[in-house]
PDB file of N, CA and C in Angstrom:
ATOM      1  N   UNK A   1      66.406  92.850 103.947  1.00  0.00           N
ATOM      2  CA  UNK A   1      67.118  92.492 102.728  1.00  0.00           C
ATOM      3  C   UNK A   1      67.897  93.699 102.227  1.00  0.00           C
ATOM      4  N   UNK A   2      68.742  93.371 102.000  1.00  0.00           N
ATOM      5  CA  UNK A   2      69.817  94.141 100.948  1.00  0.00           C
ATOM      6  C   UNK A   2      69.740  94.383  99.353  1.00  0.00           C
ATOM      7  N   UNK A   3      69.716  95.336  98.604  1.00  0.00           N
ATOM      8  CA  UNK A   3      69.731  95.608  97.176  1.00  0.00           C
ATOM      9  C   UNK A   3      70.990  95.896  96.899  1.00  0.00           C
ATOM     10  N   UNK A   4      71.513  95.049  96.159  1.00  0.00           N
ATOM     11  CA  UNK A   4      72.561  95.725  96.064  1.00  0.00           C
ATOM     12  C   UNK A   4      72.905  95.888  94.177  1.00  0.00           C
ATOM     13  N   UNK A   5      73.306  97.185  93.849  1.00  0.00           N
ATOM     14  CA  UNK A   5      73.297  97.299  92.596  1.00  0.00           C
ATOM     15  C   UNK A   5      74.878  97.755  92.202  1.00  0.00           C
ATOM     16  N   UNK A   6      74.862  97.322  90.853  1.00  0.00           N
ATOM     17  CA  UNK A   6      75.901  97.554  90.318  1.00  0.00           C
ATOM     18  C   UNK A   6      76.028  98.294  88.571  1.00  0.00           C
ATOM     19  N   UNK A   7      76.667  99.631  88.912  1.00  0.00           N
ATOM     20  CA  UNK A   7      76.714 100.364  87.476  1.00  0.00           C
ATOM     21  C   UNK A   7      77.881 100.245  86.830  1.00  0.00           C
ATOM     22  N   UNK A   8      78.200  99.790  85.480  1.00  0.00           N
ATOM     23  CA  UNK A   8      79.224  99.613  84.891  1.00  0.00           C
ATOM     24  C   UNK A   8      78.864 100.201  83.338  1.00  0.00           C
ATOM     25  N   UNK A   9      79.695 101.154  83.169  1.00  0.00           N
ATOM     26  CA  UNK A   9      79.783 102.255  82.123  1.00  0.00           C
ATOM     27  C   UNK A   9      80.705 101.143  80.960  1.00  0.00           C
ATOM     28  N   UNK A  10      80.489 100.978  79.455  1.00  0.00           N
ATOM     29  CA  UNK A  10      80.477 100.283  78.433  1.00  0.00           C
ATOM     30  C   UNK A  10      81.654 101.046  77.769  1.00  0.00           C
ATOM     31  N   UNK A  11      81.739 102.265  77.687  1.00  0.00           N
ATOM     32  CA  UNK A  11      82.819 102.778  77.142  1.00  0.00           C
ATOM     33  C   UNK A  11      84.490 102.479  77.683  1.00  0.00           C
ATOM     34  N   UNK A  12      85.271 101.869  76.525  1.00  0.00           N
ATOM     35  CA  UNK A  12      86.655 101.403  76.960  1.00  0.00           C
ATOM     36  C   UNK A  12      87.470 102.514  77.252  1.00  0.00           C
ATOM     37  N   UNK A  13      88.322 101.962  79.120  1.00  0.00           N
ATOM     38  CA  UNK A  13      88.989 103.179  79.584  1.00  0.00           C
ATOM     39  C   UNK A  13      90.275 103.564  78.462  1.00  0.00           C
ATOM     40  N   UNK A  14      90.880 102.830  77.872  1.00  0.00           N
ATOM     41  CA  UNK A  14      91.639 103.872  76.781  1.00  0.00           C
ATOM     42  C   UNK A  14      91.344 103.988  75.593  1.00  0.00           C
ATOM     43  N   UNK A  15      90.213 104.196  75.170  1.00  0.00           N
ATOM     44  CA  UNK A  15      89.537 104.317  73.658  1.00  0.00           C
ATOM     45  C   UNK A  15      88.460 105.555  74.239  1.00  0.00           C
ATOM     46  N   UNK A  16      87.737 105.669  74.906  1.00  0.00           N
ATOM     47  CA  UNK A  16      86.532 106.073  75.783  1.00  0.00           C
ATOM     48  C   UNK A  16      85.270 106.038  74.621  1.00  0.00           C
ATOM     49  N   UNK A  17      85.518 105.036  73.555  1.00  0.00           N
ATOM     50  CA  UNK A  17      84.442 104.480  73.179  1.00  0.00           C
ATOM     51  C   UNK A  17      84.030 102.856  73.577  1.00  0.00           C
ATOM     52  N   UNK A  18      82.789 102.750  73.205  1.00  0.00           N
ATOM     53  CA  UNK A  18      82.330 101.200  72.806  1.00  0.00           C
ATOM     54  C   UNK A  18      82.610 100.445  72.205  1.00  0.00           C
ATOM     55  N   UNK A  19      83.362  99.605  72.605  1.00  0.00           N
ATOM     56  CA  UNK A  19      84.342  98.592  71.787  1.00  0.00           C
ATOM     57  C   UNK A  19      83.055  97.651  71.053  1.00  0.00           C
ATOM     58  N   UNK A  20      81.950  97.163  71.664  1.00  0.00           N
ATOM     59  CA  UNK A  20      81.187  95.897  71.125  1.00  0.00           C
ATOM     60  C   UNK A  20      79.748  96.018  71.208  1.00  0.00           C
ATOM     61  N   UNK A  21      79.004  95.946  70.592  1.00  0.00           N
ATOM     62  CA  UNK A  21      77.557  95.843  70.716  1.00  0.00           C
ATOM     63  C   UNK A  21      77.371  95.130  72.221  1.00  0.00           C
ATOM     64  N   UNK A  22      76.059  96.187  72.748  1.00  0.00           N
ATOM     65  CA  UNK A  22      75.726  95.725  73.713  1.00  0.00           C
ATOM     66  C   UNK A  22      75.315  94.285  74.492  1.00  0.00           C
ATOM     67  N   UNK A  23      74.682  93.426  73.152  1.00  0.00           N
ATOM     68  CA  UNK A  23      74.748  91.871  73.637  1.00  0.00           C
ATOM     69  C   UNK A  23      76.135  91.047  73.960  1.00  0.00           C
ATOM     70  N   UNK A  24      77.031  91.379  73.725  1.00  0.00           N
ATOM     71  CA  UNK A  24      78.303  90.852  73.908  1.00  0.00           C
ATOM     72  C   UNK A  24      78.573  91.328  75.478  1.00  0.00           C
ATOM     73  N   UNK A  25      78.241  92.755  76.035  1.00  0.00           N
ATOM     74  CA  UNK A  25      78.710  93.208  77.333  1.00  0.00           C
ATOM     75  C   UNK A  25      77.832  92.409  78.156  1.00  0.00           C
ATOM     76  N   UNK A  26      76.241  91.808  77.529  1.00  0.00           N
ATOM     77  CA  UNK A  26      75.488  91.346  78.510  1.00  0.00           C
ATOM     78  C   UNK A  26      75.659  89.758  78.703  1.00  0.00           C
ATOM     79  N   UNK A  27      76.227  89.248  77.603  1.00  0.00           N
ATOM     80  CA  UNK A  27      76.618  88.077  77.538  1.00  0.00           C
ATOM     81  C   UNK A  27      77.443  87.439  78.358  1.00  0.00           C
ATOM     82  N   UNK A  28      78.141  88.677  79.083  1.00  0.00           N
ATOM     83  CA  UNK A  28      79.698  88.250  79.947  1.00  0.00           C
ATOM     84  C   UNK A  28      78.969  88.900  81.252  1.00  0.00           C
ATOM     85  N   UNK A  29      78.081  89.530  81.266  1.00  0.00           N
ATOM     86  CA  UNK A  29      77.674  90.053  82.482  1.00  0.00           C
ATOM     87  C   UNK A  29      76.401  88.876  83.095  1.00  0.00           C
ATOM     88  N   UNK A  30      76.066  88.041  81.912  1.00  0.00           N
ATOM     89  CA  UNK A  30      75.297  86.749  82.433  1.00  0.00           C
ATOM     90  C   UNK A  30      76.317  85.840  82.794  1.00  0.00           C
ATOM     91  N   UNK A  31      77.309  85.296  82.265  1.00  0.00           N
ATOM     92  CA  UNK A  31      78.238  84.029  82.497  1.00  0.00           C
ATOM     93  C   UNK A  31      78.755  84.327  83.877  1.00  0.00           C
ATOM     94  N   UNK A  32      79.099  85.728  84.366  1.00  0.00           N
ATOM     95  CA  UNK A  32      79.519  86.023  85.444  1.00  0.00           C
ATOM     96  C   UNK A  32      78.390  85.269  86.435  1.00  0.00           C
ATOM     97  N   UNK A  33      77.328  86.294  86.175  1.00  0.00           N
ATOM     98  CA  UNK A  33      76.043  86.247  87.051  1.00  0.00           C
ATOM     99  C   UNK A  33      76.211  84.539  87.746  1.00  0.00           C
ATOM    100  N   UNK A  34      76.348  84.012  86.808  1.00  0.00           N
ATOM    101  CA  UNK A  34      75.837  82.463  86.690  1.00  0.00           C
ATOM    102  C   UNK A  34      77.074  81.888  87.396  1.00  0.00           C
ATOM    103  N   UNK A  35      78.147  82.086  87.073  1.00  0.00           N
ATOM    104  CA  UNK A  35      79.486  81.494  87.974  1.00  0.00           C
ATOM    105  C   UNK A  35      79.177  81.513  89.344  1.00  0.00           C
ATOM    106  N   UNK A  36      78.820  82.624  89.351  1.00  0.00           N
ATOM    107  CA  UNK A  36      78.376  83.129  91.265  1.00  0.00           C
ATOM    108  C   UNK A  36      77.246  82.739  91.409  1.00  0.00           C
ATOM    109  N   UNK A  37      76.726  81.957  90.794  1.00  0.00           N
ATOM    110  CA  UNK A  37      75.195  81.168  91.023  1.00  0.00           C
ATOM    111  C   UNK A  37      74.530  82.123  92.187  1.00  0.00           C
ATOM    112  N   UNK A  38      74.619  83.620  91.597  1.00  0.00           N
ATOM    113  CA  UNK A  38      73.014  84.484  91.995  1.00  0.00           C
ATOM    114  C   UNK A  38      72.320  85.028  91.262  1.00  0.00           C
ATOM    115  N   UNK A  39      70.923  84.932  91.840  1.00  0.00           N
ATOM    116  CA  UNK A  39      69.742  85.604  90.575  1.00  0.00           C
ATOM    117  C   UNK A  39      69.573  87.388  90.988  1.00  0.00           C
ATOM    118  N   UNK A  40      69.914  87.638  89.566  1.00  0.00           N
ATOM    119  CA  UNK A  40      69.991  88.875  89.203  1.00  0.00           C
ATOM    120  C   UNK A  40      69.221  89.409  88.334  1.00  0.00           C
ATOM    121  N   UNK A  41      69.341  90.866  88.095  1.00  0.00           N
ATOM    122  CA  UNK A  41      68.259  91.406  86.872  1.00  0.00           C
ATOM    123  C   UNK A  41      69.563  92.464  86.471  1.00  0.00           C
ATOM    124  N   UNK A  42      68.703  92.789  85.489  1.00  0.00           N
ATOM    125  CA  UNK A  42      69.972  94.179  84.841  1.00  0.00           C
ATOM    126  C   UNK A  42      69.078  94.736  83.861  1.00  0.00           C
ATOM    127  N   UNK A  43      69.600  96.155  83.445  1.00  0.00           N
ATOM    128  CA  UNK A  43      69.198  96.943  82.482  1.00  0.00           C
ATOM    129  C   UNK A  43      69.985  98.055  81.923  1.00  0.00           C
ATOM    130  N   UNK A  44      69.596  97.990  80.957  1.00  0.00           N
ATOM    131  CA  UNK A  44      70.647  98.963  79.824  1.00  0.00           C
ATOM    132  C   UNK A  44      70.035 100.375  80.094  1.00  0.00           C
ATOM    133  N   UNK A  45      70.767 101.211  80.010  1.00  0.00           N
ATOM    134  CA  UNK A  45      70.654 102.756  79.916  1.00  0.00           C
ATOM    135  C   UNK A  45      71.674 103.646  79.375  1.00  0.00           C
ATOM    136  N   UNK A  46      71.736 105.051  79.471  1.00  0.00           N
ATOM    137  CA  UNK A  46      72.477 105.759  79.018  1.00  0.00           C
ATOM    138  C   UNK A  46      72.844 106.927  80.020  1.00  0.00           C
ATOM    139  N   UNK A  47      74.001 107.441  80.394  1.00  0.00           N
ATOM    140  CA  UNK A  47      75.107 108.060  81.301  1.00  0.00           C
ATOM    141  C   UNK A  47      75.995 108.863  81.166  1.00  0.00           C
ATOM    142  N   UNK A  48      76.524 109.544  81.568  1.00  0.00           N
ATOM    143  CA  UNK A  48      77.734 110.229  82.032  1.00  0.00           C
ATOM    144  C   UNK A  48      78.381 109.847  82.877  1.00  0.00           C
ATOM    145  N   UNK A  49      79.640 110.171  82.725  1.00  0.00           N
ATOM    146  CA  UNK A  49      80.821 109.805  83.479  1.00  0.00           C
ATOM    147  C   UNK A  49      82.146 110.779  83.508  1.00  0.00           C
ATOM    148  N   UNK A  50      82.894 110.980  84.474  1.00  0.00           N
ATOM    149  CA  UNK A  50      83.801 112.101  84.593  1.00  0.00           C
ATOM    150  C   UNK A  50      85.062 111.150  84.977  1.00  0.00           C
ATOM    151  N   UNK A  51      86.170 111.213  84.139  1.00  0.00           N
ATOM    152  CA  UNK A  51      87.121 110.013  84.615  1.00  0.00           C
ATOM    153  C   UNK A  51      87.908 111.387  85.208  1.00  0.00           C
ATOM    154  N   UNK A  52      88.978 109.910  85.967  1.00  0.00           N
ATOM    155  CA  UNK A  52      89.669 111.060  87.197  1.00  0.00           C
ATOM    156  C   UNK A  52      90.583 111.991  86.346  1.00  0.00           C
ATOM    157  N   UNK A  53      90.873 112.331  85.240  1.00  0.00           N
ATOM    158  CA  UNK A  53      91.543 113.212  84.310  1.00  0.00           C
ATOM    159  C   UNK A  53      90.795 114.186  84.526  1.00  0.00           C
ATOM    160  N   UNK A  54      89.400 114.096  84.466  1.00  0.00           N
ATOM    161  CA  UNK A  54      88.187 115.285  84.170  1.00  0.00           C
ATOM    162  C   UNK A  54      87.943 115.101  83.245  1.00  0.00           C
ATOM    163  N   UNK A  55      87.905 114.318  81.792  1.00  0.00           N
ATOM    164  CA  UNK A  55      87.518 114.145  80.591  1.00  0.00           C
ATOM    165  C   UNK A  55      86.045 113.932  80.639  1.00  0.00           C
ATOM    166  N   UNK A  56      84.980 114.216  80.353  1.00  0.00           N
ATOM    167  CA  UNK A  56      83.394 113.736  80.118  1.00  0.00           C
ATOM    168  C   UNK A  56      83.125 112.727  79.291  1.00  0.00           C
ATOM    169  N   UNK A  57      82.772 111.825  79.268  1.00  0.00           N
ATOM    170  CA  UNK A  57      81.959 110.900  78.669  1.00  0.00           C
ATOM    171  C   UNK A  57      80.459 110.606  78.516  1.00  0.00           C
ATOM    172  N   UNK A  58      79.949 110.086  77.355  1.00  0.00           N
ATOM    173  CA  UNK A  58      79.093 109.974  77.485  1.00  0.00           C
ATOM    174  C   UNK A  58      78.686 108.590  77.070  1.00  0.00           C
ATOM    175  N   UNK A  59      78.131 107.599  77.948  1.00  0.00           N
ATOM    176  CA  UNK A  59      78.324 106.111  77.362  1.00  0.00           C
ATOM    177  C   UNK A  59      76.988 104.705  77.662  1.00  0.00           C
ATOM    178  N   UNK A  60      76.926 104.085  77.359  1.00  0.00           N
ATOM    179  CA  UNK A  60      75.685 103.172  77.828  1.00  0.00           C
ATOM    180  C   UNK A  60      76.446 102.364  78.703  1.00  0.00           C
ATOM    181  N   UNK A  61      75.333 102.397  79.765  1.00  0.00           N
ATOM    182  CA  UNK A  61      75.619 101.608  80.752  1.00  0.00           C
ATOM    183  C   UNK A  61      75.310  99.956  81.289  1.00  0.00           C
ATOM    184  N   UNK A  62      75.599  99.626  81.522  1.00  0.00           N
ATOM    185  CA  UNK A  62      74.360  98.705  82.408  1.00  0.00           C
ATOM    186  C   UNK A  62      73.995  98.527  83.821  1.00  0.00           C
ATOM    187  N   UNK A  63      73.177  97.798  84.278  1.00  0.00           N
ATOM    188  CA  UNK A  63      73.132  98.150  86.157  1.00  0.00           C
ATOM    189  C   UNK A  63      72.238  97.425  86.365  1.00  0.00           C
ATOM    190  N   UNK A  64      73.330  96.273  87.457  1.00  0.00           N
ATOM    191  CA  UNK A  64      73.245  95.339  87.497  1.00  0.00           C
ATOM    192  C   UNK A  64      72.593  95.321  89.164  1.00  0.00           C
ATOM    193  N   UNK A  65      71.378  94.287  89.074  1.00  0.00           N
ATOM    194  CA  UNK A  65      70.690  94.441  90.259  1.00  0.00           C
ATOM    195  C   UNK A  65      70.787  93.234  90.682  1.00  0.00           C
ATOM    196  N   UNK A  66      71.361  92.585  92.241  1.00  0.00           N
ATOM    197  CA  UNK A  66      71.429  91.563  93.115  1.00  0.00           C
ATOM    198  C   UNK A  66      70.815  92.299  94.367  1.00  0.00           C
ATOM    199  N   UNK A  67      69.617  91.210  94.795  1.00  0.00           N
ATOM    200  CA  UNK A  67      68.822  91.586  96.014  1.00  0.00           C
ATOM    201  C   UNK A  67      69.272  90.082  97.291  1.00  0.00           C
ATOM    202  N   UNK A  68      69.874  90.570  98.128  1.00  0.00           N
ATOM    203  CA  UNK A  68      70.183  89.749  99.126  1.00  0.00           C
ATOM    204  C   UNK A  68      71.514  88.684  99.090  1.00  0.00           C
ATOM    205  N   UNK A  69      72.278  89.285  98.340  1.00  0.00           N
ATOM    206  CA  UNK A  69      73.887  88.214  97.993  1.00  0.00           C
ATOM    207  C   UNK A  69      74.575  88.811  98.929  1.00  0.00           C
ATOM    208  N   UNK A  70      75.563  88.172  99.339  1.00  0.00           N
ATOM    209  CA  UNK A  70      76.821  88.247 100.565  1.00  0.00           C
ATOM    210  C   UNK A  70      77.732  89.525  99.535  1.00  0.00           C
ATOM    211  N   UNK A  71      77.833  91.051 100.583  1.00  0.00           N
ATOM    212  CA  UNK A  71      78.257  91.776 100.410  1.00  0.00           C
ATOM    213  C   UNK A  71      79.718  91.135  99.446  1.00  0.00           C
ATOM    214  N   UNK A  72      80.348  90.366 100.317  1.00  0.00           N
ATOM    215  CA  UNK A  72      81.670  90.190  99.521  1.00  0.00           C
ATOM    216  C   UNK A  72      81.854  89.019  98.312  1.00  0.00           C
ATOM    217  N   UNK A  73      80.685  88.960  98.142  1.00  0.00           N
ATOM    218  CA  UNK A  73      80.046  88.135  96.544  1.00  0.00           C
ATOM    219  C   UNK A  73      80.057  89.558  95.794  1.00  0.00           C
ATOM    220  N   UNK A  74      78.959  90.378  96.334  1.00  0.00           N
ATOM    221  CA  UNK A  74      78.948  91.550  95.616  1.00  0.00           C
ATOM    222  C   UNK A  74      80.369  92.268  95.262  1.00  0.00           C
ATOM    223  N   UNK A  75      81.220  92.473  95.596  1.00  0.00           N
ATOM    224  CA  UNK A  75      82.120  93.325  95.501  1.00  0.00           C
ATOM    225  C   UNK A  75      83.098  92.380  94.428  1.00  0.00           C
ATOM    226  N   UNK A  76      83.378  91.170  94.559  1.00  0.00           N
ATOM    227  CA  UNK A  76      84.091  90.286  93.885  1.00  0.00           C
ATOM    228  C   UNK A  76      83.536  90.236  92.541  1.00  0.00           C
ATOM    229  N   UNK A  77      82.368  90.201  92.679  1.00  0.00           N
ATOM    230  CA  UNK A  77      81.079  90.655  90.698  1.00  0.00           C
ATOM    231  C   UNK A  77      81.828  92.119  90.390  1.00  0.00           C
ATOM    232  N   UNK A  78      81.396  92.635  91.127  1.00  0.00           N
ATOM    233  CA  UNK A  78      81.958  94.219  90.611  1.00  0.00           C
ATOM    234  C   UNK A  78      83.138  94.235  90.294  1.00  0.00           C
ATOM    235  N   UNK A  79      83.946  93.866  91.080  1.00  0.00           N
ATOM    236  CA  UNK A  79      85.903  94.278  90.908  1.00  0.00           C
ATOM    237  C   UNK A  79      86.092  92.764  89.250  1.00  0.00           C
ATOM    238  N   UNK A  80      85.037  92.104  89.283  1.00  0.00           N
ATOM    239  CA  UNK A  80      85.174  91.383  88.095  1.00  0.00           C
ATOM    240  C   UNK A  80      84.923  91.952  86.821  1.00  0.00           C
ATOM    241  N   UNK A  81      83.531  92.938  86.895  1.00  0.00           N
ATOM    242  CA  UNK A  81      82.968  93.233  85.797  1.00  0.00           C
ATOM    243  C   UNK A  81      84.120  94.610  85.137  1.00  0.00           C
ATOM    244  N   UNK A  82      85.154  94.827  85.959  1.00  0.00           N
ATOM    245  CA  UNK A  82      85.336  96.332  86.038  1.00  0.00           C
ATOM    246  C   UNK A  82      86.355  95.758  85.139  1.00  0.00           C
ATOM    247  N   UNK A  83      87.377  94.502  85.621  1.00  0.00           N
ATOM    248  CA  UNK A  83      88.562  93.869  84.971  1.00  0.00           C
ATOM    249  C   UNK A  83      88.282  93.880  83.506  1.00  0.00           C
ATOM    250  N   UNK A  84      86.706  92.901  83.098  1.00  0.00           N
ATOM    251  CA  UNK A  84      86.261  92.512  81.937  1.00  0.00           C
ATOM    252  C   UNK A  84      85.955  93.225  81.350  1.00  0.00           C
ATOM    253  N   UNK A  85      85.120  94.633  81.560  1.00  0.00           N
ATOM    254  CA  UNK A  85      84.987  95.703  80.418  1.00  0.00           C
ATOM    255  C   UNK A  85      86.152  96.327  80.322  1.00  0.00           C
ATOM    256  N   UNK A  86      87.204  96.504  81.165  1.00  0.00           N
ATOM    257  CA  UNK A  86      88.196  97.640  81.275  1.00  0.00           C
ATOM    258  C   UNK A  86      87.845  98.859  81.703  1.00  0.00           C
ATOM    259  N   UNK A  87      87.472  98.789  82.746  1.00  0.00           N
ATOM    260  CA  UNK A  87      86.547 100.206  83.432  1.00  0.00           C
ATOM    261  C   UNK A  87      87.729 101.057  84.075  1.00  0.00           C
ATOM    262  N   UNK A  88      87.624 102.425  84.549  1.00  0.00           N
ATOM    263  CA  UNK A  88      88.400 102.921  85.218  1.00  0.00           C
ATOM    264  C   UNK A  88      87.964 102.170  86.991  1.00  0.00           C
ATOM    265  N   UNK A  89      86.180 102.231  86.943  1.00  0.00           N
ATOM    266  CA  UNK A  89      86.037 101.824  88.154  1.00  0.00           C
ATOM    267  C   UNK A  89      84.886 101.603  88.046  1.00  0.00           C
ATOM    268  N   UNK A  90      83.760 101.501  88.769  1.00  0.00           N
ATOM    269  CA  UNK A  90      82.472 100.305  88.467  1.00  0.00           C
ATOM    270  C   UNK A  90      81.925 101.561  89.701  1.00  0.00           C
ATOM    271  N   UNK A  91      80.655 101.563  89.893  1.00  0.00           N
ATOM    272  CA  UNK A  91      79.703 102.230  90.902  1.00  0.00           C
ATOM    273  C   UNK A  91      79.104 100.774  91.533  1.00  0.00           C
ATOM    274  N   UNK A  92      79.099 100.712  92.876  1.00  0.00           N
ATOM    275  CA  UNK A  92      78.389 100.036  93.942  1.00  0.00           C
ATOM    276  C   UNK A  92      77.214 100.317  95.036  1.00  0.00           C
ATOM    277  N   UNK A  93      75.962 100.613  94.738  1.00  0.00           N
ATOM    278  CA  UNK A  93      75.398 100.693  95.499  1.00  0.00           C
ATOM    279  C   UNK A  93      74.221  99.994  97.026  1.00  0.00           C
ATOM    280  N   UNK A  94      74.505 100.017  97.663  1.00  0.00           N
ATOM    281  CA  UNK A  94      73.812  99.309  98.517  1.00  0.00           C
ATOM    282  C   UNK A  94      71.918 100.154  99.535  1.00  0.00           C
ATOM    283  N   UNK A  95      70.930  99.587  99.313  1.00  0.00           N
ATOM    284  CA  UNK A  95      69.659 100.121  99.480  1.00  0.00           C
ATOM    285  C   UNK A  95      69.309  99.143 100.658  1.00  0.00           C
ATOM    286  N   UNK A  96      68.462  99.061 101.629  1.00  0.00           N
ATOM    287  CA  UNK A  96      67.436  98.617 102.624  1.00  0.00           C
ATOM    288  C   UNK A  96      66.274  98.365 102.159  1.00  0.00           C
ATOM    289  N   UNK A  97      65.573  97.249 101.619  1.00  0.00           N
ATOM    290  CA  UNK A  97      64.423  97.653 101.512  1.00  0.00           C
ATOM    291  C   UNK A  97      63.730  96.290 102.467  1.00  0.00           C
ATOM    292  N   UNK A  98      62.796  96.671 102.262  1.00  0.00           N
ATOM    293  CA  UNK A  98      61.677  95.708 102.505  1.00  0.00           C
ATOM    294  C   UNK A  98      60.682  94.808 101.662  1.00  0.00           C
ATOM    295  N   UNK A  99      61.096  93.534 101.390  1.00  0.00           N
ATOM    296  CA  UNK A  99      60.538  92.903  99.833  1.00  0.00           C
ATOM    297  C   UNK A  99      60.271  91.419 100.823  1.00  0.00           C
ATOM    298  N   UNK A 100      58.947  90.610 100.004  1.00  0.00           N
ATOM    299  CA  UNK A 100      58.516  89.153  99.905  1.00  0.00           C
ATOM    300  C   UNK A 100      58.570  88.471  98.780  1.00  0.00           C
ATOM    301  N   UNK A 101      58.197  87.398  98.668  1.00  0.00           N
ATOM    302  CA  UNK A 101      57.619  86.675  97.676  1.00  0.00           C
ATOM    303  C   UNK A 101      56.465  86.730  97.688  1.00  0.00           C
ATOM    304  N   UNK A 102      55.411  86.530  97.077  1.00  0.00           N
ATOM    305  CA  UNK A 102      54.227  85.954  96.326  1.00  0.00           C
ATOM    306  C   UNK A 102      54.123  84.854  95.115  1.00  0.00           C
ATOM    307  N   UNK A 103      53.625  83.867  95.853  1.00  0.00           N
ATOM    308  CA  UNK A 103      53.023  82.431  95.123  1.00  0.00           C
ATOM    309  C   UNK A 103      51.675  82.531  95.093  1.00  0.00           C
ATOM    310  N   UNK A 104      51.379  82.006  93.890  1.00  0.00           N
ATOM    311  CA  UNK A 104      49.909  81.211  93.611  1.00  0.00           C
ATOM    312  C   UNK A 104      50.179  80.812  92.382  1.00  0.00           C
ATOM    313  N   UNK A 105      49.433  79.802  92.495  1.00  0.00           N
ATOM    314  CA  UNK A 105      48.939  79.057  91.329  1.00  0.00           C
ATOM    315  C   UNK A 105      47.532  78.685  90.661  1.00  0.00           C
ATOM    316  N   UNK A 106      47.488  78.746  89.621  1.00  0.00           N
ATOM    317  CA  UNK A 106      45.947  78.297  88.619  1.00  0.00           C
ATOM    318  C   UNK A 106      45.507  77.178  88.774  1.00  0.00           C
ATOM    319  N   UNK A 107      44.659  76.547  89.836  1.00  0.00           N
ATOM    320  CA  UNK A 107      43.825  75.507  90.321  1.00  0.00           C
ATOM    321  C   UNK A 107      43.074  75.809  88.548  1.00  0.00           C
ATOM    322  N   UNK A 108      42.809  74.319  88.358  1.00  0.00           N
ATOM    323  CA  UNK A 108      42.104  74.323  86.711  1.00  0.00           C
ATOM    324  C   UNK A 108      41.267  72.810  87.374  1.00  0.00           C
ATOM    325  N   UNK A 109      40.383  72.718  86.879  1.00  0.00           N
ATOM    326  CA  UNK A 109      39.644  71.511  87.570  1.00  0.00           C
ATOM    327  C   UNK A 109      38.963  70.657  85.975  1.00  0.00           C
ATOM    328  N   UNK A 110      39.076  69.728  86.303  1.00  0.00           N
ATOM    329  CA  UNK A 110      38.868  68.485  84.859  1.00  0.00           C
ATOM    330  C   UNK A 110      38.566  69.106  83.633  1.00  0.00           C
ATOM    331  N   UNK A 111      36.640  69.091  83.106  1.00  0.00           N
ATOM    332  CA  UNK A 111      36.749  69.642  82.156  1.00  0.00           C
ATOM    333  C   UNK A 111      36.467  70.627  82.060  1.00  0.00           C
ATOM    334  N   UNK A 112      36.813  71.778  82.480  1.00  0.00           N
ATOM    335  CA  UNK A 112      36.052  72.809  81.883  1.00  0.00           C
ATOM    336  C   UNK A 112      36.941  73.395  81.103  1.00  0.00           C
ATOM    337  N   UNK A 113      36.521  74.069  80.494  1.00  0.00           N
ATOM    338  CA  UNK A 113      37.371  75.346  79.246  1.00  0.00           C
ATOM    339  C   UNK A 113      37.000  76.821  79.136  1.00  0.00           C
ATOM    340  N   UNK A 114      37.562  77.057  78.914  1.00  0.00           N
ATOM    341  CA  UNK A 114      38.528  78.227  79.446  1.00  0.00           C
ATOM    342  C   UNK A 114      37.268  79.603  78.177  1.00  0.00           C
TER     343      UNK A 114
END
C-alpha cells in the first residue's frame, strides 16, 4: 500500500496571511475529499514555509492523509487544493508501508447485562 499525503499551507499567496478560520479551509478540503469519493484523514498543525522570493512564513497547515488512492487521483486533490486555497504550491508526499484491517465484533447473547 501506498500513503500518500498531502501538505497545504493556509496562508494566502498574495496577502501571506489567513484569509478564514480554519473550519472553512477544512470544509472545502472535505467536499473535495468526497467528490473523489476517497477515505481520508487530515490534521491541523503549524509550519514554515519559504516562498520562491525567499520571504518566510509562518502559517497553519493542514495534511491531508490518503492511504492507497490512484497516484493520479492524488495529484488531481493536490493541484485542486492548491487552486482553492491559492497556494504558491502544495507538498506531496508518497510512503510504503505495510497496513491491514482488523474486524471484530461484540457477540452480546440474550439476557445478560452488562
Amino acid at each position: 500500500m501506498v500513503e500518500s499525503k498531502i501538505y497545504i499551507g493556509l496562508n494566502d499567496l498574495s496577502t501571506n496571511t489567513q484569509l478564514f478560520e480554519n473550519e472553512k479551509y477544512i470544509r472545502v478540503l472535505r467536499n473535495v475529499c468526497y467528490s473523489y469519493k476517497v477515505p481520508f484523514s487530515f490534521q491541523v498543525q503549524e509550519g514554515g514555509y519559504i516562498y520562491e522570493s525567499g520571504e518566510y512564513a509562518r502559517e497553519n497547515s493542514l495534511v491531508l492523509t490518503l492511504i492507497d488512492v490512484n497516484k493520479t487521483v492524488v495529484k488531481d486533490i493536490a493541484k485542486d487544493l492548491c487552486a482553492f486555497f491559492h497556494q504558491e504550491s502544495v507538498l506531496v508526499t508518497e510512503s510504503h508501508l505495510q497496513a491491514h484491517f482488523v474486524r471484530e465484533t461484540l457477540e452480546c447473547g440474550g439476557e445478560e447485562t452488562l
